[in-house]
N, C-alpha and C. Protein backbone atom coordinates (compact mmCIF):
# COMPACT_ATOMS: atom_id res chain seq x y z
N UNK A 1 129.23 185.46 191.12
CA UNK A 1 129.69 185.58 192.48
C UNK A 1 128.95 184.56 193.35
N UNK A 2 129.65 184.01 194.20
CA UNK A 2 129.05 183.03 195.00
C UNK A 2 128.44 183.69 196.23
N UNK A 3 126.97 182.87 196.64
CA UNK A 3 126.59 183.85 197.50
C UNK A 3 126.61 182.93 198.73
N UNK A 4 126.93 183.14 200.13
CA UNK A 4 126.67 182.59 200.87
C UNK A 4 125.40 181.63 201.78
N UNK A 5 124.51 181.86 200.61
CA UNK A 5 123.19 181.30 200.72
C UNK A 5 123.20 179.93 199.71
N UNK A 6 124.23 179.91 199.11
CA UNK A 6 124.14 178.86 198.18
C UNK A 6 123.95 177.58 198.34
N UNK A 7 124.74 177.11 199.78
CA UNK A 7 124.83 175.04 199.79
C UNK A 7 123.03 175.31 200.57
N UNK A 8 122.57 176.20 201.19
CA UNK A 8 121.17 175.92 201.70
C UNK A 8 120.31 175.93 200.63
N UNK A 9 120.49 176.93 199.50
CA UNK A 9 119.57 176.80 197.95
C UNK A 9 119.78 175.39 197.84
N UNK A 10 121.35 174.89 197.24
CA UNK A 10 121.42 173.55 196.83
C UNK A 10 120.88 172.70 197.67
N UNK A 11 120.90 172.37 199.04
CA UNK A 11 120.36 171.73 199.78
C UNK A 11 119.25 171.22 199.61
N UNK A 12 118.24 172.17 200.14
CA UNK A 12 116.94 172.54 199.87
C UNK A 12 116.02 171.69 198.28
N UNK A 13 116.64 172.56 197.14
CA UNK A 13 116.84 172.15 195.76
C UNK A 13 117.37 170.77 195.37
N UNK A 14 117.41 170.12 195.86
CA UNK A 14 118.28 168.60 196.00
C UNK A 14 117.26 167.98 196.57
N UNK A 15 116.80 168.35 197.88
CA UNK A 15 115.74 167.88 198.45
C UNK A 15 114.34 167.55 197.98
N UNK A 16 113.97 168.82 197.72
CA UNK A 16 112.80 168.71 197.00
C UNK A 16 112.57 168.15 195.53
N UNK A 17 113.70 167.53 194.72
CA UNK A 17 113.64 166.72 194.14
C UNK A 17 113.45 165.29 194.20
N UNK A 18 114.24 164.93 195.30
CA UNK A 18 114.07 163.67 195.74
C UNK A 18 112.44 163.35 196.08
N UNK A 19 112.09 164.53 196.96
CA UNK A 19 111.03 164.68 197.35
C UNK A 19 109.62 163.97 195.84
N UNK A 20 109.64 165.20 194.98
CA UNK A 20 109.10 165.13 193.67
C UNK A 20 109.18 163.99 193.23
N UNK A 21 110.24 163.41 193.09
CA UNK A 21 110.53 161.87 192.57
C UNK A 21 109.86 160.76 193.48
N UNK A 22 110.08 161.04 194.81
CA UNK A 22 109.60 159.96 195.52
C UNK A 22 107.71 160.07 195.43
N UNK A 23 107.23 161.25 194.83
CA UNK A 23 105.60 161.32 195.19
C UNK A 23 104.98 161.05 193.63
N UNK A 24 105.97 161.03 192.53
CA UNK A 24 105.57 160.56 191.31
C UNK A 24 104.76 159.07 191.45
N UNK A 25 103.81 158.73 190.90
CA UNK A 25 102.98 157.69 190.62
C UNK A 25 102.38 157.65 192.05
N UNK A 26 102.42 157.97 193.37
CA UNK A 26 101.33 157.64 194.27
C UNK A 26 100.47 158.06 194.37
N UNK A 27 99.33 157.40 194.21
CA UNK A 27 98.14 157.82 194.46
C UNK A 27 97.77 158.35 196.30
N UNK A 28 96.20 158.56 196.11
CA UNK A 28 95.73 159.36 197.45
C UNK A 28 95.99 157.95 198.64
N UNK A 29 95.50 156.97 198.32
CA UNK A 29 95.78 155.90 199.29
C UNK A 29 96.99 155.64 199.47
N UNK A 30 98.07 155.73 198.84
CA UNK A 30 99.21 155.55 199.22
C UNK A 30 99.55 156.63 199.97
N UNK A 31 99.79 158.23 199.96
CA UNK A 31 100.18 158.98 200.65
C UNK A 31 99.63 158.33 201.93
N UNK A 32 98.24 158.42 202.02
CA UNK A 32 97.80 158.15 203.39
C UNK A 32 97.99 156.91 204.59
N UNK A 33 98.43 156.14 203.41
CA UNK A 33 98.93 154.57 204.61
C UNK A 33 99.91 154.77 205.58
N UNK A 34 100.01 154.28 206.41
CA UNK A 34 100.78 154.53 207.57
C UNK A 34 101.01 153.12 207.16
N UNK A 35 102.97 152.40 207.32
CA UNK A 35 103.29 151.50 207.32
C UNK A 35 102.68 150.54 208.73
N UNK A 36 102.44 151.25 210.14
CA UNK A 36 101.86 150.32 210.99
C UNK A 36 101.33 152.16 211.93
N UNK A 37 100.58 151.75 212.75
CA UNK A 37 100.22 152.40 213.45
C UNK A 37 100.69 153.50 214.11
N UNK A 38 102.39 153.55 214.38
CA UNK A 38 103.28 154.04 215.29
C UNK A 38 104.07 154.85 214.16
N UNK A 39 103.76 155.03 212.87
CA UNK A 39 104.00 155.85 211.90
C UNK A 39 103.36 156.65 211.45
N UNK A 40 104.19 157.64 210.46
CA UNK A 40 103.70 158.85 209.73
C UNK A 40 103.54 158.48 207.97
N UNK A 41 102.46 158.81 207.98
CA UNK A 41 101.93 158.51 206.29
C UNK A 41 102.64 159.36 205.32
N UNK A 42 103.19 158.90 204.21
CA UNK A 42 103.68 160.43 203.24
C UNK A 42 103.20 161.47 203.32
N UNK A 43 101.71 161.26 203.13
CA UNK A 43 100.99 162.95 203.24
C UNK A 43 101.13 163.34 204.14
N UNK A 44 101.16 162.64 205.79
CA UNK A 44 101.69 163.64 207.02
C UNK A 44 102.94 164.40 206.96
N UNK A 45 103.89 163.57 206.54
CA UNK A 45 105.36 163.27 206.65
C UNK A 45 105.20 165.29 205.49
N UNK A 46 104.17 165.44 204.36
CA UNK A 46 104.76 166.24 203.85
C UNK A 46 104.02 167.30 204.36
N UNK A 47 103.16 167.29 204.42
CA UNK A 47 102.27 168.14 205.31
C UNK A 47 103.09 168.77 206.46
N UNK A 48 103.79 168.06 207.25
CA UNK A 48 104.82 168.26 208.42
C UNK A 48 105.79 169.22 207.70
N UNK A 49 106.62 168.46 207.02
CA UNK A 49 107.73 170.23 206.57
C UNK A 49 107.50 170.65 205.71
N UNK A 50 105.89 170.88 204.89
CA UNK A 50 105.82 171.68 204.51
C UNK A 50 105.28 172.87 205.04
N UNK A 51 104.73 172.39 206.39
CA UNK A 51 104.42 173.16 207.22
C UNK A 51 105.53 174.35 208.10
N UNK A 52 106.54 173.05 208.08
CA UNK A 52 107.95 173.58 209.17
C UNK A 52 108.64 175.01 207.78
N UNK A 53 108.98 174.63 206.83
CA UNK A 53 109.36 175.26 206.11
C UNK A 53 108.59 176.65 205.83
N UNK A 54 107.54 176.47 205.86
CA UNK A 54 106.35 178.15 205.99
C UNK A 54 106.73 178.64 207.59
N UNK A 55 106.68 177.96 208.52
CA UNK A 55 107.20 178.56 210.04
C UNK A 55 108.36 178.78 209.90
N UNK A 56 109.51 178.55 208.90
CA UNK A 56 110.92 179.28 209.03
C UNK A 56 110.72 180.64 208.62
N UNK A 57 110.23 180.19 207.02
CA UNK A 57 110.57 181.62 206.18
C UNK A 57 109.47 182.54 206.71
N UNK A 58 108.82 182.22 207.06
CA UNK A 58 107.66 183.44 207.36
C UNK A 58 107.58 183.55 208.99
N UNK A 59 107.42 183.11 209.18
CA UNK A 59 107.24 183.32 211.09
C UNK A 59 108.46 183.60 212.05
N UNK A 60 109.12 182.45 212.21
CA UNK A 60 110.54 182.54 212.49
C UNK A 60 112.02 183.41 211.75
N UNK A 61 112.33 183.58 210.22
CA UNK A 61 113.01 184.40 209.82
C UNK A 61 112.85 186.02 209.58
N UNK A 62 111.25 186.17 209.44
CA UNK A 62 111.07 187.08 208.65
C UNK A 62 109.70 188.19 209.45
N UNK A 63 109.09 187.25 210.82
CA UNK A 63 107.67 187.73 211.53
C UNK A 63 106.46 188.02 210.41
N UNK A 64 106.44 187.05 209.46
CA UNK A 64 105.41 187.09 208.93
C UNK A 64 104.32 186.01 208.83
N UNK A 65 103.28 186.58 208.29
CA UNK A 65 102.23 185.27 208.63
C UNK A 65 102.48 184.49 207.56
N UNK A 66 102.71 183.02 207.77
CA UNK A 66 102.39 181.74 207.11
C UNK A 66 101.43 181.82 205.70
N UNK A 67 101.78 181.09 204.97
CA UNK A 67 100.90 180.63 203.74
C UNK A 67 100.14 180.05 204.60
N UNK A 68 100.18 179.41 205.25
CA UNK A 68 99.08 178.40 206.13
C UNK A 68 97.80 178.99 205.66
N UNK A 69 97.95 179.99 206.77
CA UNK A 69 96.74 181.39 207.14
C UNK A 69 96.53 181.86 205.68
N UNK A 70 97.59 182.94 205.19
CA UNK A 70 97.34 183.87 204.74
C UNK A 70 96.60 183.97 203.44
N UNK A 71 97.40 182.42 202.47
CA UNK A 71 96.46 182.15 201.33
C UNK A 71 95.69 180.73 202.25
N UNK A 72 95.04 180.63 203.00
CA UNK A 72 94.13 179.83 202.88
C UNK A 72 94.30 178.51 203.03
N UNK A 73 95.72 177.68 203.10
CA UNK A 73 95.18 176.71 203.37
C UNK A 73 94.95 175.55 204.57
N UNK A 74 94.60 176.11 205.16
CA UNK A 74 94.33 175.57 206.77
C UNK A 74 92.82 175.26 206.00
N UNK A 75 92.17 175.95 205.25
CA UNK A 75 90.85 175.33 204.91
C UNK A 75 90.73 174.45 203.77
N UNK A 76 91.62 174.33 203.05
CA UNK A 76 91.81 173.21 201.88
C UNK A 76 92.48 171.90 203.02
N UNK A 77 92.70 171.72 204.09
CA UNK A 77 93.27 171.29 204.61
C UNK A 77 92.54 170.61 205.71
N UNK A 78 91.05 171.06 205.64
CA UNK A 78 90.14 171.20 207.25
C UNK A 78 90.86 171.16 208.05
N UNK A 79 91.74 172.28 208.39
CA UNK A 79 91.93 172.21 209.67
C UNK A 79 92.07 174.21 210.09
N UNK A 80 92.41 174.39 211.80
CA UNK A 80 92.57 175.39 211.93
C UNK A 80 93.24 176.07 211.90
N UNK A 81 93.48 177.49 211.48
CA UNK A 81 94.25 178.67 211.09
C UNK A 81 95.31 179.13 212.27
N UNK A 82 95.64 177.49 212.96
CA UNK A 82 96.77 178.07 214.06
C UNK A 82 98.25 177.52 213.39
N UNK A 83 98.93 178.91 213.39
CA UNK A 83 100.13 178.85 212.64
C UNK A 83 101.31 177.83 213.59
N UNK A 84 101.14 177.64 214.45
CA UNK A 84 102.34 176.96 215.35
C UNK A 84 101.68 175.52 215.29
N UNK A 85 100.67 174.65 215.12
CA UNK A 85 100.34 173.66 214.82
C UNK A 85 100.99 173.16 213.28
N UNK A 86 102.09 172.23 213.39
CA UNK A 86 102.52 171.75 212.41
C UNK A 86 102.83 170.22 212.22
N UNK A 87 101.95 169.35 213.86
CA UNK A 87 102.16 168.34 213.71
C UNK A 87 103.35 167.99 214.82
N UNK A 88 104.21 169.05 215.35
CA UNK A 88 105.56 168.79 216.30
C UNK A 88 104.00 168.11 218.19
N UNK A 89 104.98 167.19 218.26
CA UNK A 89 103.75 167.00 219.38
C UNK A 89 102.38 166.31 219.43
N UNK A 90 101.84 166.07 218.18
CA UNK A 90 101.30 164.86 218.02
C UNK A 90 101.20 163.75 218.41
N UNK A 91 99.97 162.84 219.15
CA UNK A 91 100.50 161.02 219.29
C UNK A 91 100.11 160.35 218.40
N UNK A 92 100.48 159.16 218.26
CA UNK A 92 100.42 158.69 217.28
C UNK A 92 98.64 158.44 216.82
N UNK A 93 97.59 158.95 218.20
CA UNK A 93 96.53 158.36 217.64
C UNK A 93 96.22 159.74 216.69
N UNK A 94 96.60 160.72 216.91
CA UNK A 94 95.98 161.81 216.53
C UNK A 94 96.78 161.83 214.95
N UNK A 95 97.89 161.36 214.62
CA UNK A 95 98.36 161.14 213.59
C UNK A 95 97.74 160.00 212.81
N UNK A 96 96.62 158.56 213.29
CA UNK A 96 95.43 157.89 212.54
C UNK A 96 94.64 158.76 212.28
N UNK A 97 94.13 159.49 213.01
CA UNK A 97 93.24 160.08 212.75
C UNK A 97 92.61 161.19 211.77
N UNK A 98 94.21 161.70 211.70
CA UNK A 98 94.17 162.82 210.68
C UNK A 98 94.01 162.33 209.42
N UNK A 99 92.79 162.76 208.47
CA UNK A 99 92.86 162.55 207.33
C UNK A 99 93.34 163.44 206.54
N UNK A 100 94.18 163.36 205.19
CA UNK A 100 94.88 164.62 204.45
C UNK A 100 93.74 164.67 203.26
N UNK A 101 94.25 165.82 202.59
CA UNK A 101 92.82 166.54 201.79
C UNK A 101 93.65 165.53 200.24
N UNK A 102 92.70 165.34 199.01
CA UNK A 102 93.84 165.01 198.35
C UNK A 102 94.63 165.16 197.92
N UNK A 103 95.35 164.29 196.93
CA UNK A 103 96.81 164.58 196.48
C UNK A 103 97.06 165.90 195.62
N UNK A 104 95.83 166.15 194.97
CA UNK A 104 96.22 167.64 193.94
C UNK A 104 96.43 168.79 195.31
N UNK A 105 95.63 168.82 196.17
CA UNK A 105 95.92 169.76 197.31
C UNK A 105 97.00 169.89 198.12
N UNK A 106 97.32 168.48 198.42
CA UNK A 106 98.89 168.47 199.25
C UNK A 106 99.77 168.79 198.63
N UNK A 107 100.07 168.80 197.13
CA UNK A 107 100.94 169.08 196.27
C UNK A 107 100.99 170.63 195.79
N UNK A 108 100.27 171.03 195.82
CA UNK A 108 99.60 172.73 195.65
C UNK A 108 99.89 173.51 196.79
N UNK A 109 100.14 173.05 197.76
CA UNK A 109 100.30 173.41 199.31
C UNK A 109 102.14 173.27 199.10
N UNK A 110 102.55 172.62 199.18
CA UNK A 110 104.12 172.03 199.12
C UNK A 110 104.44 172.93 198.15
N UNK A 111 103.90 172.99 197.14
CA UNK A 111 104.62 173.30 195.47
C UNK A 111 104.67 175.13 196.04
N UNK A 112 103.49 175.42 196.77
CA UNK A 112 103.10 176.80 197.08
C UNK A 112 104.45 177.43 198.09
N UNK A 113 104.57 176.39 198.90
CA UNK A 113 105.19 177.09 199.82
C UNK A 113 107.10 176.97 199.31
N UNK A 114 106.96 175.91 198.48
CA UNK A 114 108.72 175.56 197.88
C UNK A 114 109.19 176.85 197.21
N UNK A 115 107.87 177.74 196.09
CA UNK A 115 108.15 178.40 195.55
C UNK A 115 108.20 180.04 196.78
N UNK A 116 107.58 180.40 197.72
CA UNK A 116 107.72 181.49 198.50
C UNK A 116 109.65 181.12 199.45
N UNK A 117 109.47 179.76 199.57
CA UNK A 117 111.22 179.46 200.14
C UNK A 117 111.97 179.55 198.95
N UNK A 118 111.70 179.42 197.71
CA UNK A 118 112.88 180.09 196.82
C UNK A 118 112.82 181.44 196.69
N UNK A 119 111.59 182.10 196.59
CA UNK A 119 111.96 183.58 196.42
C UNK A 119 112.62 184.13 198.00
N UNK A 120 112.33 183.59 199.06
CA UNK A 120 113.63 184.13 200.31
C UNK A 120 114.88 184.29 199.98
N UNK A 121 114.87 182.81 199.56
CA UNK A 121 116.03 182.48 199.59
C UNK A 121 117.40 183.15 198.58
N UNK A 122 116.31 183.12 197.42
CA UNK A 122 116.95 184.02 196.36
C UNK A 122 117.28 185.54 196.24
N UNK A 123 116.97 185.98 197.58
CA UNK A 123 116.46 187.78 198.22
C UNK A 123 117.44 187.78 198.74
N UNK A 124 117.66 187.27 199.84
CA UNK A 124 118.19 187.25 201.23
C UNK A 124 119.44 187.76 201.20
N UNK A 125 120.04 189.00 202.09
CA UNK A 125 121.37 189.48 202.17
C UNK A 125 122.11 189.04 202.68
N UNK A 126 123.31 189.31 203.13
CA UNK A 126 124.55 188.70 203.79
C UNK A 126 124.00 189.55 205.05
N UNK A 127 123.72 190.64 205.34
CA UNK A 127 123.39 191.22 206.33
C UNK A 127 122.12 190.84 206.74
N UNK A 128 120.83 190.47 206.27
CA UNK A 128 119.61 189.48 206.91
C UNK A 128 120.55 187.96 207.76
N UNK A 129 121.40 187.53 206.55
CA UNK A 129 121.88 185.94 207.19
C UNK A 129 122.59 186.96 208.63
N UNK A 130 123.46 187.25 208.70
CA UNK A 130 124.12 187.76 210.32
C UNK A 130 123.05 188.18 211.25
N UNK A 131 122.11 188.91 211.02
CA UNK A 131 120.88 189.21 211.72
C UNK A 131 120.46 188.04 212.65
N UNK A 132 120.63 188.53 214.46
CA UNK A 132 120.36 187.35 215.38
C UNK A 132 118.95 187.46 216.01
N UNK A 133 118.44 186.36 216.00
CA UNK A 133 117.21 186.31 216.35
C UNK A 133 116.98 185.09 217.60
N UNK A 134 115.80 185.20 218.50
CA UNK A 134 115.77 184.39 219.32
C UNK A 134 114.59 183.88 218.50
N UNK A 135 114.85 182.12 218.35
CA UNK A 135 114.05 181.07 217.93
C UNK A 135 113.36 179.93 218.95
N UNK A 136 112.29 180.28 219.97
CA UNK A 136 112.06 179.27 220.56
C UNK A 136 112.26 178.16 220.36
N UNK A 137 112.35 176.71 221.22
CA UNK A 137 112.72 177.37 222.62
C UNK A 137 113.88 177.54 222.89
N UNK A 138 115.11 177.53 222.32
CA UNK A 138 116.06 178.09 222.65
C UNK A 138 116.53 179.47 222.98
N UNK A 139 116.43 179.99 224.21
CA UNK A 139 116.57 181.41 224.50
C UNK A 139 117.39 182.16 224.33
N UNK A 140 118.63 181.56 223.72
CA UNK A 140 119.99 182.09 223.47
C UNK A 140 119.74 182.87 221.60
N UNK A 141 119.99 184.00 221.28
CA UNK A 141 120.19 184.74 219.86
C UNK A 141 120.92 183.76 219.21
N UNK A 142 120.37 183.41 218.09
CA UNK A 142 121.41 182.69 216.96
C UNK A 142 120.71 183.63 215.42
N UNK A 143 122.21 183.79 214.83
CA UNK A 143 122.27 184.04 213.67
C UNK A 143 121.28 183.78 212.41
N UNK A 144 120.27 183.99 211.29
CA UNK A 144 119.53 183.56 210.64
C UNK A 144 120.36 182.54 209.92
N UNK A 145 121.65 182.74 209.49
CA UNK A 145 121.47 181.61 208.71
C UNK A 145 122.22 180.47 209.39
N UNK A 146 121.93 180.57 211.00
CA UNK A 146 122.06 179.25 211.65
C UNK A 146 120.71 178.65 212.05
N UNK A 147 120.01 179.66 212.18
CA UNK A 147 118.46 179.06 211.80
C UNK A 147 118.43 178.07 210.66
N UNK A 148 118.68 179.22 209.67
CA UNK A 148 118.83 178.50 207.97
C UNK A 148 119.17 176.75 208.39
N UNK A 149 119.83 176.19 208.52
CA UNK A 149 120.57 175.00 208.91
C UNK A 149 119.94 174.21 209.48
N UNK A 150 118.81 174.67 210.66
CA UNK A 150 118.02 173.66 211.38
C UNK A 150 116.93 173.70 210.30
N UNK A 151 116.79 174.82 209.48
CA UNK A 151 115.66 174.41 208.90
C UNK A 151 115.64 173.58 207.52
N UNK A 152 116.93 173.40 206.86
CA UNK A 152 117.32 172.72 205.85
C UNK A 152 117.60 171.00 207.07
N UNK A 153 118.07 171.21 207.91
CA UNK A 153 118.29 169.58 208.18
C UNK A 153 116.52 169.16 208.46
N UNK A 154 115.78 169.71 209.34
CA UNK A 154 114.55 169.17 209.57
C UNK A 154 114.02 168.66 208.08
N UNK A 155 114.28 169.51 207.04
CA UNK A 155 113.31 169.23 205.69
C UNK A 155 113.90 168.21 204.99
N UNK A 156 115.33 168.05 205.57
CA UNK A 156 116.00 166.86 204.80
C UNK A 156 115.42 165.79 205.59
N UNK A 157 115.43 165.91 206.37
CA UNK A 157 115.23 164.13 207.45
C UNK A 157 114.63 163.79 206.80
N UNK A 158 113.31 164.19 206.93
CA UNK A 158 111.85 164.44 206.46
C UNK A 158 111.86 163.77 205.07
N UNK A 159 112.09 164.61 204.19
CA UNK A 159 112.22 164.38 202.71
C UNK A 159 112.62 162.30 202.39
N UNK A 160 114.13 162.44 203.25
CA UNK A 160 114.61 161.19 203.22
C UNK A 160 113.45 160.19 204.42
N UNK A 161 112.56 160.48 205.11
CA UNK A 161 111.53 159.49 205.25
C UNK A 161 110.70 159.12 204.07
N UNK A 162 110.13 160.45 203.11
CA UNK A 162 109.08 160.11 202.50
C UNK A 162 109.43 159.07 201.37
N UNK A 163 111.02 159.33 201.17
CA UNK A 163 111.74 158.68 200.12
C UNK A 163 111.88 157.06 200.51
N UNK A 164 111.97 156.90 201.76
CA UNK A 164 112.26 155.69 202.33
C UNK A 164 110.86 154.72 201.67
N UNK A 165 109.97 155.66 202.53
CA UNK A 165 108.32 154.69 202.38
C UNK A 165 107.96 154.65 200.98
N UNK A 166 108.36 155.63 200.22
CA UNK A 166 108.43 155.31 198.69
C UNK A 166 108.67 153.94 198.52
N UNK A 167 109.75 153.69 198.43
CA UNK A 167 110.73 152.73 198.38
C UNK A 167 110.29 151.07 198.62
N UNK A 168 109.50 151.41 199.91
CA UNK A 168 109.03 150.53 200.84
C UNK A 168 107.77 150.22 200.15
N UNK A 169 106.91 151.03 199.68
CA UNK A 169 105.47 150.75 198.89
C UNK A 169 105.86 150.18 197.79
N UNK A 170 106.59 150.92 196.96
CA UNK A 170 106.74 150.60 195.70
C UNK A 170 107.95 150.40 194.93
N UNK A 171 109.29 150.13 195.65
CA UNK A 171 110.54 149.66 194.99
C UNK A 171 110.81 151.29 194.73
N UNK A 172 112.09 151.05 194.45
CA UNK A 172 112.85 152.38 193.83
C UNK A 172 111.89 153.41 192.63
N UNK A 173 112.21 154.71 192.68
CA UNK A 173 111.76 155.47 192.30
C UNK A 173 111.73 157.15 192.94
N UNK A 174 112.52 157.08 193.84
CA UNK A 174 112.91 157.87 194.86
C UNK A 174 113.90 158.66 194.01
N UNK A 175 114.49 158.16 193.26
CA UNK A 175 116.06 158.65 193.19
C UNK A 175 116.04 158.93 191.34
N UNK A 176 117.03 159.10 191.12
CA UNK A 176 117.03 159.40 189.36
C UNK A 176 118.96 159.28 189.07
């Protein structure tokens, strides 16, 4: 039976492949380069929705606390245990500045939170998706799985940046 959660699984699942593919062979200095100053480094870039993606399923869909917090890694991460800090709002100096923890950690963090967005996702009723919720800042009730949608396009953009700078460092390898 087809479930109405399906093109956001596939979505999602599509994504994070590309994703996987594009972070094969980079090392810690590569995540961290920023192509020029006025950019986001891979490791920000994943750090960012992997962050956004723990504020859907847990905070925003569901009122629960974040992997961030809950397993810990705001401190594998040095940084602080504030769940709405995900990088939205940043300038660009504060984006030099940030250093990411290394690559086995950013990947453990991502890999952590991909696997808590498949078990949602794989749960989730037809009656949770109709369930309307107000999602700052928009004050108007929208449906979860119109949430669902902003939160699959944000992780796609995203995804298709890190894939880009792949690309850009090191020639194709993004894709399969």
């Amino acid at each position: 039976m087809v479930s109405p959660v399906d093109p956001v699984i596939l979505a999602m699942e599509r994504n994070w492949e590309m994703i996987d593919a594009a972070l094969e062979g980079l090392d810690d200095a590569a995540l961290a380069r920023q192509p020029t100053d006025q950019c986001n480094s891979v490791a920000w870039i994943l750090w960012h929705l992997t962050r956004v993606t723990d504020m859907f399923i847990h905070t925003r869909l569901r009122d629960l606390t974040q992997v961030w917090v809950s397993e810990g890694w705001h401190e594998k991460f040095r940084m602080p245990a504030d769940e709405e800090d995900r990088g939205v709002g940043w300038s660009a100096s504060q984006v030099a500045q940030w250093r990411p923890p290394a690559k086995e950690v950013q990947l453990a963090h991502y890999e952590a939170v991909k696997n808590h967005a498949r078990e949602f996702l794989a749960n989730i009723t037809t009656e949770e998706l109709e369930r309307e919720i107000v999602m700052n800042p928009v004050p108007e009730p929208r449906t979860v799985s119109v949430c669902m949608g902003q939160m699959v396009w944000d992780t796609v953009a995203h995804g298709g940046q890190i894939g880009y700078l792949r690309g850009f460092y090191g020639g194709r390898g993004w894709f399969r």
